[in-house]
Protein backbone atom coordinates (compact mmCIF):
# COMPACT_ATOMS: atom_id res chain seq x y z
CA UNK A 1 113.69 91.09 76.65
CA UNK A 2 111.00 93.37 75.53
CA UNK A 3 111.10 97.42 76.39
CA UNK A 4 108.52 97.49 79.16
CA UNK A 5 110.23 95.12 81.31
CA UNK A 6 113.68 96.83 80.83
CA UNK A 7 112.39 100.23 81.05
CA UNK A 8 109.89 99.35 83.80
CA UNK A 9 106.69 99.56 84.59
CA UNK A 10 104.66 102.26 85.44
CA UNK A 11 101.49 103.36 87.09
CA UNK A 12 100.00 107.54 86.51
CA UNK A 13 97.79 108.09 89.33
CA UNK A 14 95.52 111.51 89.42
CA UNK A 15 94.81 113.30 92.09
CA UNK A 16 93.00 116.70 93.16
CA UNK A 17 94.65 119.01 95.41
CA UNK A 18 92.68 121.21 98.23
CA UNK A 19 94.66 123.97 100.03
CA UNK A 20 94.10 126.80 101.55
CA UNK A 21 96.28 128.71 99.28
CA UNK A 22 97.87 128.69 96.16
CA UNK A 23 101.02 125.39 96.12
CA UNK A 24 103.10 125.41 93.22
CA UNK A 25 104.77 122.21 91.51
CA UNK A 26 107.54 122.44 94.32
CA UNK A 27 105.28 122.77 97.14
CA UNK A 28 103.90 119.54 96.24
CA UNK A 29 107.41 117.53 95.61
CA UNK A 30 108.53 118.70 98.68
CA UNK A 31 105.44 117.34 100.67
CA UNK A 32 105.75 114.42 99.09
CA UNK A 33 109.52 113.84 99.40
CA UNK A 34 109.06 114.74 103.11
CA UNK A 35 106.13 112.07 103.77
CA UNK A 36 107.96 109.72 101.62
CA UNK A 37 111.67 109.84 102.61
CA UNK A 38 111.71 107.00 105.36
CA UNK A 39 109.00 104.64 103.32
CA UNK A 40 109.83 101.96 100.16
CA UNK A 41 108.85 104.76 97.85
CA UNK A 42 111.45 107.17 98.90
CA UNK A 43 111.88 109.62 95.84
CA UNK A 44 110.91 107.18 92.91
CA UNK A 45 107.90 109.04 91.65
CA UNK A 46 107.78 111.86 89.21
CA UNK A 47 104.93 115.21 89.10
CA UNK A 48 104.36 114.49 85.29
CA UNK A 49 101.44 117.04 85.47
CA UNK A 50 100.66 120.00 87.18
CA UNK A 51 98.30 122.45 86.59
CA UNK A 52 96.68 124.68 89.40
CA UNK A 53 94.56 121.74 91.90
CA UNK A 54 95.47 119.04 89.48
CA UNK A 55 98.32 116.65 89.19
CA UNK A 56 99.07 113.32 88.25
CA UNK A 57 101.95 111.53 89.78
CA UNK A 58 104.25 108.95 87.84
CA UNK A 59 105.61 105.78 90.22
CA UNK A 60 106.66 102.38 89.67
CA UNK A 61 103.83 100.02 89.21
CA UNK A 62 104.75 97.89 92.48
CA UNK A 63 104.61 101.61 94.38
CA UNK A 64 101.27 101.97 93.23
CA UNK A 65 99.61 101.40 96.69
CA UNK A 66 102.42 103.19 98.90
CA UNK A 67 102.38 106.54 96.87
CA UNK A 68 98.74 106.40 97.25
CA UNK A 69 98.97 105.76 100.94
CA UNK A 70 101.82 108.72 100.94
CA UNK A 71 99.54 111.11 98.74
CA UNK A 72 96.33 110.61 101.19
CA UNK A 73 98.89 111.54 104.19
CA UNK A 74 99.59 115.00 103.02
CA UNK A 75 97.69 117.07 105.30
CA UNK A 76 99.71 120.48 105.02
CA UNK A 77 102.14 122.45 102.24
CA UNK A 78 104.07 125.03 103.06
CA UNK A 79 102.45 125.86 107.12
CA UNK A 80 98.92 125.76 105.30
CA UNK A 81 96.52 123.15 105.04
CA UNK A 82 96.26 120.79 102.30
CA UNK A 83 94.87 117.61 100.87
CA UNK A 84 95.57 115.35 98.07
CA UNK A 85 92.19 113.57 96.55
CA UNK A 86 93.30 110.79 94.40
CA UNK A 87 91.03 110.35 91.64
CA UNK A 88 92.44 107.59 88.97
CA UNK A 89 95.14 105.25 88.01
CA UNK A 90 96.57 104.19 84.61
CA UNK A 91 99.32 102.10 83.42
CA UNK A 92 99.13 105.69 80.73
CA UNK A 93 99.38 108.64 81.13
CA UNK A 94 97.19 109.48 78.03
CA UNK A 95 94.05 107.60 79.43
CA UNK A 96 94.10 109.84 82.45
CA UNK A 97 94.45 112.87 80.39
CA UNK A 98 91.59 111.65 78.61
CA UNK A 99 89.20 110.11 81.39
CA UNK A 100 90.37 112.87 84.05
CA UNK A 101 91.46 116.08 83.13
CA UNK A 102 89.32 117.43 80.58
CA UNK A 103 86.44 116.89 82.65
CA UNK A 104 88.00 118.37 85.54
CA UNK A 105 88.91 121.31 83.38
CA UNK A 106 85.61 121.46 82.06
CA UNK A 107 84.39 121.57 86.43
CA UNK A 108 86.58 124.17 86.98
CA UNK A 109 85.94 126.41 84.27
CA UNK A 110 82.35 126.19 84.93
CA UNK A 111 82.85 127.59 88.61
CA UNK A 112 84.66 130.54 87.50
């Protein structure tokens, strides 16, 4: 058997994150765990990345469409509101660090 099938697949999807105030890392498990707990998903995704309204989201390949689903649910963190804006999907994680985040970087650091 080759290493992707016994290691399993994976899918990265990116996503943008709009709150009223600041959410950490934790914030955004927990939301997700929460919305998640009684759905196929469960807690089979990882927060790979994380960096101030930007994350991208590790899940199984075949969870692709529920986590999505689960991520677009998310309507408040911690008593405040909150939205999750998926933006892209990968079977890497490098080609959404490449097609995503540097030009949302380059966004954000030109509305500073």
């Amino acid at each position: 058997m080759s290493g992707k099938v016994e290691r399993g697949k994976w899918r990265y999807i990116a996503f943008r994150i709009d709150a009223d105030r600041q959410v950490t890392r934790r914030d955004i498990v927990g939301a997700l765990l929460e919305k998640g707990r009684t759905t196929p998903l469960g807690d089979s995704f990882r927060l790979t990345v994380f960096e101030r309204d930007i994350g991208i989201l590790k899940v199984p390949h075949t969870m692709k469409d529920e986590a999505i689903k689960i991520m677009r649910s998310v309507d408040t963190v911690r008593g405040g509101r909150c939205t999750l804006t998926t933006l892209k999907t990968s079977g890497t994680i490098r080609k959404l660090k490449e097609a995503c985040l540097k030009d949302l970087r380059m966004l954000a650091d030109h509305a500073r």
